[in-house]
Protein backbone atom coordinates (compact mmCIF):
# COMPACT_ATOMS: atom_id res chain seq x y z
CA UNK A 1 -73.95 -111.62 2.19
CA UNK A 2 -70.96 -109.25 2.57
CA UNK A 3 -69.41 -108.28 5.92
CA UNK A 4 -71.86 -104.68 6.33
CA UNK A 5 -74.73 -106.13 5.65
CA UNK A 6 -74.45 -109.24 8.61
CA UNK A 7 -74.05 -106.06 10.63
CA UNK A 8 -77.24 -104.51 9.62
CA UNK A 9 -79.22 -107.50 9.93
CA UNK A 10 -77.97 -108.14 13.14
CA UNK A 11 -78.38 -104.73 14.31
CA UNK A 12 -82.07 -104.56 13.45
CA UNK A 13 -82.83 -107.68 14.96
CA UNK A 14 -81.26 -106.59 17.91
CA UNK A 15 -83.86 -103.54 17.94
CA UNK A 16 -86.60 -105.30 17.60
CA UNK A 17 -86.34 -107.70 20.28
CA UNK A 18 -85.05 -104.98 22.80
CA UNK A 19 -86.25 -101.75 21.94
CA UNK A 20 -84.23 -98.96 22.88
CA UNK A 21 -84.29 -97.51 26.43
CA UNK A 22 -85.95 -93.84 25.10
CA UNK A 23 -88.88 -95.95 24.26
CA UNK A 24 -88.88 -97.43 28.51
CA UNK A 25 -88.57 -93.76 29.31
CA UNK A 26 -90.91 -92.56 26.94
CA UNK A 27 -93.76 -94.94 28.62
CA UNK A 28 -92.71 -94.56 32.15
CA UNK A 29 -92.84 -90.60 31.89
CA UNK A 30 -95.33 -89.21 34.67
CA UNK A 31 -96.29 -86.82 32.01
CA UNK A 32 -97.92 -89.78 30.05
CA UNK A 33 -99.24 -92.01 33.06
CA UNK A 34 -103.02 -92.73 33.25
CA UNK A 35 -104.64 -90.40 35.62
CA UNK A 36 -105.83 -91.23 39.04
CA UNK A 37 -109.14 -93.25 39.36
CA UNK A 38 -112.02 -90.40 40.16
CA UNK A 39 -114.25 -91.74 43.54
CA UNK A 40 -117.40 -92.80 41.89
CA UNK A 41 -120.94 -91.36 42.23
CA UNK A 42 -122.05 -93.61 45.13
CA UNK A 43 -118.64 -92.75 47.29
CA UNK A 44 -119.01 -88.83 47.01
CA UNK A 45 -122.45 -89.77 47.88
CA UNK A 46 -121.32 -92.02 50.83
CA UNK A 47 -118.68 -89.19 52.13
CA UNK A 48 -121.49 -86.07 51.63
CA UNK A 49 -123.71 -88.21 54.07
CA UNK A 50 -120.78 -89.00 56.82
CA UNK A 51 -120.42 -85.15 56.39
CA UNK A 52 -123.39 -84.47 57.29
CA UNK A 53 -124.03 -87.18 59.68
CA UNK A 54 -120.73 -85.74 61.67
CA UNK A 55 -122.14 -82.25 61.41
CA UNK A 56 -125.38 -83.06 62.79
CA UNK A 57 -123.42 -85.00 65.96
CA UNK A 58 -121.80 -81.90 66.75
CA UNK A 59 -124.86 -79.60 66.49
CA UNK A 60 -126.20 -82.18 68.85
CA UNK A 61 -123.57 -82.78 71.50
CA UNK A 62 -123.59 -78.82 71.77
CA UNK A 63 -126.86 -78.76 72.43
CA UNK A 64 -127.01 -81.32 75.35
CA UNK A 65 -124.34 -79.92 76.43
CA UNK A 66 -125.63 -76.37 76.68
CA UNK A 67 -129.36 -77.73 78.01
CA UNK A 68 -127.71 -79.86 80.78
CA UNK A 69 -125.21 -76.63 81.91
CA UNK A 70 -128.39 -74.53 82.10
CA UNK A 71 -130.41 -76.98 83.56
CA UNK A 72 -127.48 -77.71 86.38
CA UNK A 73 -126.90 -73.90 86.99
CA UNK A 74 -130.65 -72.81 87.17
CA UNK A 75 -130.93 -75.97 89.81
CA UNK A 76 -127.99 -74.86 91.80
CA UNK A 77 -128.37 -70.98 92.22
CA UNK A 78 -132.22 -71.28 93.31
CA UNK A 79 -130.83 -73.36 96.31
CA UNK A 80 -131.62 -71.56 99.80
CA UNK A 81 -128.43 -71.94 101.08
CA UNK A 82 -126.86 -70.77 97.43
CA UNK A 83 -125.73 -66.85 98.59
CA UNK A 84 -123.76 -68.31 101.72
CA UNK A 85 -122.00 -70.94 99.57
CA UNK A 86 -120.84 -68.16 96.78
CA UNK A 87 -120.07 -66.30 99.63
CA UNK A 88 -117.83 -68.56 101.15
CA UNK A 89 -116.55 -70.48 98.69
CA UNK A 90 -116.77 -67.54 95.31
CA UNK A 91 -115.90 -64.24 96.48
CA UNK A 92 -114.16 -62.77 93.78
CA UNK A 93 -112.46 -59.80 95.75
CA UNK A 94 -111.25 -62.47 97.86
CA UNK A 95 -110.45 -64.32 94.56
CA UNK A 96 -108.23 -61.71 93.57
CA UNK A 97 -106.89 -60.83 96.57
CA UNK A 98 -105.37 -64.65 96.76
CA UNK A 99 -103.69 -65.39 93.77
CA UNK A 100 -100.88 -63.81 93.85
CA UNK A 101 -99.63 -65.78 97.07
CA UNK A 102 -101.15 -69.04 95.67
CA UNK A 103 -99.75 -68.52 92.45
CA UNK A 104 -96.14 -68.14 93.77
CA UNK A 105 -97.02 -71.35 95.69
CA UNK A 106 -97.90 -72.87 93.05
CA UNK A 107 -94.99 -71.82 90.89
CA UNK A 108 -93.05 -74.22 94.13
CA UNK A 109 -95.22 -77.22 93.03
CA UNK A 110 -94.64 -76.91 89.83
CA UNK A 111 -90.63 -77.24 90.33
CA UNK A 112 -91.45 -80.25 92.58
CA UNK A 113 -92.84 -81.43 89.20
CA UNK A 114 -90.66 -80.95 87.39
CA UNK A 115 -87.69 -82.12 89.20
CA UNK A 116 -89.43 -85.43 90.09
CA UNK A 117 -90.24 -86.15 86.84
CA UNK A 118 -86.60 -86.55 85.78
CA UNK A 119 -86.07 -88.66 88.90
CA UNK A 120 -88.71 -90.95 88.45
CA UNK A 121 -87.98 -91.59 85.50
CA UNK A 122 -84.49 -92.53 85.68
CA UNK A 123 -85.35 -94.59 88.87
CA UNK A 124 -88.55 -96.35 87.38
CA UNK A 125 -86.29 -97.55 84.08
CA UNK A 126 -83.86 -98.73 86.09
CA UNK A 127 -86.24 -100.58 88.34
CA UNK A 128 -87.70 -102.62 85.73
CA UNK A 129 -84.45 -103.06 83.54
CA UNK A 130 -83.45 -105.14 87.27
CA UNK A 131 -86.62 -106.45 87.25
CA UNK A 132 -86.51 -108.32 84.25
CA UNK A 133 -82.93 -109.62 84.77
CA UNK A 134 -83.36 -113.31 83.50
CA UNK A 135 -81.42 -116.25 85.88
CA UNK A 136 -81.00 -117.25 89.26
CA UNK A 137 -78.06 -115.70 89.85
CA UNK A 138 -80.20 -112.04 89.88
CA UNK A 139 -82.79 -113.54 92.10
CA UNK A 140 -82.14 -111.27 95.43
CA UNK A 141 -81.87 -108.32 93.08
CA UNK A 142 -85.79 -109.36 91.49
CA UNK A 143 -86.64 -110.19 95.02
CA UNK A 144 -85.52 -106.86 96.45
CA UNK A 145 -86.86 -104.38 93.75
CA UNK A 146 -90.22 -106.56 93.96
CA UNK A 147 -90.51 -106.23 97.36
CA UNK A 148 -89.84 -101.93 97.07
CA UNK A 149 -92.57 -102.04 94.53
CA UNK A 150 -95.03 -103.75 96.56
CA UNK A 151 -93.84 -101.89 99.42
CA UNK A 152 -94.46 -98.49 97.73
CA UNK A 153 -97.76 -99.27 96.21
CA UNK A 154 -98.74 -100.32 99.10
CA UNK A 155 -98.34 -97.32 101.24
CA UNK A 156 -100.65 -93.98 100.97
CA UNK A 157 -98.97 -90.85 99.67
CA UNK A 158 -99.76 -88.66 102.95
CA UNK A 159 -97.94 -91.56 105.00
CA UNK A 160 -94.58 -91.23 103.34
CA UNK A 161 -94.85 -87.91 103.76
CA UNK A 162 -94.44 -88.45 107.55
CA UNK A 163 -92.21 -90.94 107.53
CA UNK A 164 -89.59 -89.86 105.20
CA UNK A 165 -90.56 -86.26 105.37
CA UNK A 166 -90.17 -86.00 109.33
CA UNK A 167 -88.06 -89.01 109.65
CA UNK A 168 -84.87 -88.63 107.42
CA UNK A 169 -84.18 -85.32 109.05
CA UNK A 170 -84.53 -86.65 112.39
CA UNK A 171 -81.93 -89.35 111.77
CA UNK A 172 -79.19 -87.38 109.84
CA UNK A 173 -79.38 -84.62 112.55
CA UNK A 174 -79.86 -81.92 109.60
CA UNK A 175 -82.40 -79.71 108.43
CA UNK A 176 -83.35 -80.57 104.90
CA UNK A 177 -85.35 -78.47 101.92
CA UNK A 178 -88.88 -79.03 102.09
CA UNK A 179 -88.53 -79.18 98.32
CA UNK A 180 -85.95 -81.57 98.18
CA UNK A 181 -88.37 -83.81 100.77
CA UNK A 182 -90.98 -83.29 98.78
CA UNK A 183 -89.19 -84.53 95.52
CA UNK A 184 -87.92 -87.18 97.46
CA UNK A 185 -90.79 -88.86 98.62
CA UNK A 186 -92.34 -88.27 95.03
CA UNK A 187 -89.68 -89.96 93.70
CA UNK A 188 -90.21 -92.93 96.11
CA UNK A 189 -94.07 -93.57 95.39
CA UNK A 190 -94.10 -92.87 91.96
CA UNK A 191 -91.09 -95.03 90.87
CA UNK A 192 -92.39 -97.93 92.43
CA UNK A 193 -96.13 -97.33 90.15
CA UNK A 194 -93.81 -95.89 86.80
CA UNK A 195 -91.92 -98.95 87.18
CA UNK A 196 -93.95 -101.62 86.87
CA UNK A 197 -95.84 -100.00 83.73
CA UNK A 198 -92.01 -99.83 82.20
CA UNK A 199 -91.42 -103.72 83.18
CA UNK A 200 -94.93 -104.72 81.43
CA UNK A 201 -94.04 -102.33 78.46
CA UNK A 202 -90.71 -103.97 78.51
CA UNK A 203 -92.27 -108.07 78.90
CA UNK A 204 -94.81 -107.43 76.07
CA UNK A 205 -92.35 -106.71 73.22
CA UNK A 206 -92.09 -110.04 71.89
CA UNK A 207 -89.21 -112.28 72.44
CA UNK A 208 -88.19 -112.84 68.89
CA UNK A 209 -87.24 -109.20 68.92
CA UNK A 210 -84.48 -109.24 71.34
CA UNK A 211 -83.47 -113.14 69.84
CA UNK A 212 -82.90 -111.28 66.55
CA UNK A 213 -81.29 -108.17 67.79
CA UNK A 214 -78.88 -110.43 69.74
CA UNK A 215 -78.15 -112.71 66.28
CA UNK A 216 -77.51 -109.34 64.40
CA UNK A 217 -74.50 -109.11 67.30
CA UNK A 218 -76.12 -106.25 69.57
CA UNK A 219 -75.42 -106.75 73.49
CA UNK A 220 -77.49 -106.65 76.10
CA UNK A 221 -77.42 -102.85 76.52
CA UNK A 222 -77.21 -102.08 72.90
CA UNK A 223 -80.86 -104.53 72.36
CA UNK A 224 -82.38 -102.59 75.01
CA UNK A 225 -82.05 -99.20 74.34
CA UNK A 226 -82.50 -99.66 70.19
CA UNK A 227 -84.80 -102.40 69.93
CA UNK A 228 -86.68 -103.31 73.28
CA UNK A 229 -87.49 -99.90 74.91
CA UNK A 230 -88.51 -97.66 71.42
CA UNK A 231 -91.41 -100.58 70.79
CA UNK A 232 -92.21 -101.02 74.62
CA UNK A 233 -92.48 -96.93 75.14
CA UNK A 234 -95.22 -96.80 72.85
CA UNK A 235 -97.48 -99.60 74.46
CA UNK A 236 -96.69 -97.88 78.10
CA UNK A 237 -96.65 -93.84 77.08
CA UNK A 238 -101.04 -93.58 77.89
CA UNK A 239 -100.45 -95.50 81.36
CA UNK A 240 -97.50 -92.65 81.76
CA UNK A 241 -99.17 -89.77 81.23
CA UNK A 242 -102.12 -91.35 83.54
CA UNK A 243 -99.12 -91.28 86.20
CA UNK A 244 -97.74 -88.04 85.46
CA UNK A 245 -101.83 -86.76 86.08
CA UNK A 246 -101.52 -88.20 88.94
CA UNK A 247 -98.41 -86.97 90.03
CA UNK A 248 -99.28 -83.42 89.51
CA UNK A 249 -102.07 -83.53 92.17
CA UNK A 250 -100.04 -85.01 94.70
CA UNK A 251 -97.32 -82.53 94.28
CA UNK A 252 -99.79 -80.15 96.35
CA UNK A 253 -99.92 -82.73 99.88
CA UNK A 254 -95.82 -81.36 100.08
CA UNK A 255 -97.58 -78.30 102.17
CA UNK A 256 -97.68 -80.95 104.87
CA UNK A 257 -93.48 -80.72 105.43
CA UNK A 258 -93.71 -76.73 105.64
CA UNK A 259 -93.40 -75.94 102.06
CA UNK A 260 -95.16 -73.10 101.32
CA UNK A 261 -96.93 -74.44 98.05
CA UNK A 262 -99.90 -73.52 96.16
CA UNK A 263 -101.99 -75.44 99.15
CA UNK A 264 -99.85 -73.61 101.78
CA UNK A 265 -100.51 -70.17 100.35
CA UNK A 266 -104.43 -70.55 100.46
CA UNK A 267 -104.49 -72.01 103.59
CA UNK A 268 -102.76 -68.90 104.94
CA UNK A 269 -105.23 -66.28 103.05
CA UNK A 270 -108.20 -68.38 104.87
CA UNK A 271 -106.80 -68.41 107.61
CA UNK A 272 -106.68 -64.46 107.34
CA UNK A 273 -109.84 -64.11 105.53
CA UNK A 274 -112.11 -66.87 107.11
CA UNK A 275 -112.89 -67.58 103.71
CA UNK A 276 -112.51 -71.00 101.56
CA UNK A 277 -112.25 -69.30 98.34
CA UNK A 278 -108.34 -69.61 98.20
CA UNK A 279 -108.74 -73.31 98.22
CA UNK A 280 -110.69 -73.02 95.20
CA UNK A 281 -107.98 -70.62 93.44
CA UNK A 282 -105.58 -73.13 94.38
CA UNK A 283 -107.93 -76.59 92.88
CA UNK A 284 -108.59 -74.03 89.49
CA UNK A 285 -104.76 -74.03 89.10
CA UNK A 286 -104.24 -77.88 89.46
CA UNK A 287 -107.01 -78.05 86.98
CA UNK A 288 -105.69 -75.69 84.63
CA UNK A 289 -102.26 -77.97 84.50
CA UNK A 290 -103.89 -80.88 84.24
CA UNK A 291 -106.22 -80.80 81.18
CA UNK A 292 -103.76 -80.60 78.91
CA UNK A 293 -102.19 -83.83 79.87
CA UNK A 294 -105.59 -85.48 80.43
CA UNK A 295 -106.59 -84.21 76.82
CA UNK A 296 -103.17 -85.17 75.20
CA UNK A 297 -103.27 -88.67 76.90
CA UNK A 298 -106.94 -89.54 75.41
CA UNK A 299 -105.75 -88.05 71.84
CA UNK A 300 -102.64 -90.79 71.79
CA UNK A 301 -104.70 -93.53 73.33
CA UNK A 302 -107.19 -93.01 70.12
CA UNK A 303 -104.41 -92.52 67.89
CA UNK A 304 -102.91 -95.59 68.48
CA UNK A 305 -106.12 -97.54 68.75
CA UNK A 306 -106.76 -96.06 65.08
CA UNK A 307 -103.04 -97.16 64.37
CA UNK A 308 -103.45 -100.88 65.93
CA UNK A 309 -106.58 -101.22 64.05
CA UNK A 310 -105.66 -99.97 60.27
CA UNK A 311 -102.93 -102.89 60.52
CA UNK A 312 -105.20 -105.20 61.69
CA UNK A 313 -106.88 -105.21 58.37
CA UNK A 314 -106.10 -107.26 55.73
């Protein structure tokens, strides 16, 4: 067998062990890929009935709903006493005549809010990054932010109101903003609550997580911030938001240093009016801010139960 022909042989053996690579791409075009599977009789049967099961839930939460509101509201205004009480308490002139003052009062509580936020915050993270400072060297540190925690807890709103509200002033010899009071003593009683829910965010990410983060050569710092706080925030965000609920009512006891909040502002108009209806404009726009958050707080709780239990299964 001459030279050429070896070649040829070889060549076509070579082929037909390996095909070419056209044929690969020629198989593993989309174009030519098997369709998807089509759900089966019985599971468009199964989903049609969860339709219709969720439809009919619905139609009858609605109606409860609607048959309890009527029942409550035809109970309420055939009271005796029902005219003095919308009277007192519902005016609507009175209604109107209010909210401009409580609104602008309100508008104060609302940069309370918001400025405390950012302080808490930064104060509650740095709380429980010294709380969870490992050996005995950091023991007085532990010991002293424990004891501020447990201090702070501890102590009703309305008292450090007083005390730091009327006190602070009355040792530095100055007249301070009630707003910057008012933050202040936020910032005081909610760090102490935000910072424990950090520290057992922070304890329940497991410890293999921060031992392999430290082999990979990340510091201390470095294992916090990418590894240790992005799991812990998402175990501690719906105790957060159950804080920052909380922190939006309390905002309205700063009327006690002076501040002439949202609380303030109706207390004025009743005194003027001799009616209690500003009160209720005032409680309407604490509601108003707060659903949201309440709403937003149960969505992510359920979200992340759904999430916790779809990688549960196997």
């Amino acid at each position: 067998m001459s030279g050429s022909a070896r070649a040829r042989a070889s060549r076509c053996s070579s082929e037909t062990a390996h095909p070419p690579l056209r044929y690969f791409r020629l198989v593993t075009d989309p174009s030519t890929a098997p369709a998807a599977r089509e759900p089966s009789a019985l599971e468009l049967g199964r989903r049609a009935y969860r339709r219709r099961r969720s439809q009919q839930s619905v139609l009858v939460a609605i109606a409860s709903s609607v048959t309890l509101a009527v029942i409550v509201w035809v109970g309420v205004i055939n009271t005796p006493a029902w005219a003095v009480v919308q009277q007192t308490f519902f005016d609507p002139e009175i209604a109107l005549q209010a909210l401009p003052r409580v609104w602008q009062g309100f508008l104060l509580n609302l940069q309370v809010l918001g400025m405390s936020v950012i302080t808490v915050g930064v104060v509650a993270v740095l709380l429980a990054v010294l709380r969870t400072l490992r050996g005995p060297v950091f023991f007085p540190v532990r010991f002293i932010v424990a004891a501020y925690t447990d201090i702070f807890r501890g102590l009703p709103f309305i008292i450090v109101l007083f005390l730091f509200g009327f006190g602070l002033p009355t040792l530095l010899n100055t007249r301070i903003p009630p707003i910057v009071l008012g933050t202040l003593c936020v910032t005081l009683t909610y760090s102490a609550y935000v910072a424990e829910v950090v520290r057992a965010g922070i304890e329940a990410v497991h410890p293999s997580q921060r031992l392999a983060a430290r082999a990979l050569g990340l510091g201390y710092v470095q294992t916090l911030r990418r590894v240790v706080l992005p799991q812990a925030f998402r175990k501690m965000t719906p105790p957060l938001m159950n804080d920052f609920v909380s922190m939006q009512k309390d905002v309205g006891l700063i009327s006690i240093l002076g501040a002439v909040d949202a609380v303030r502002a109706a207390q004025t108009v009743t005194a003027q009016t001799y009616n209690f209806t500003p009160y209720v404009v005032a409680g309407i726009l604490f509601i108003l801010l707060a659903i949201p958050t309440i709403r937003l707080t149960d969505w992510y709780t359920a979200r992340l139960r759904e999430r916790e239990q779809a990688g549960s299964i196997v």
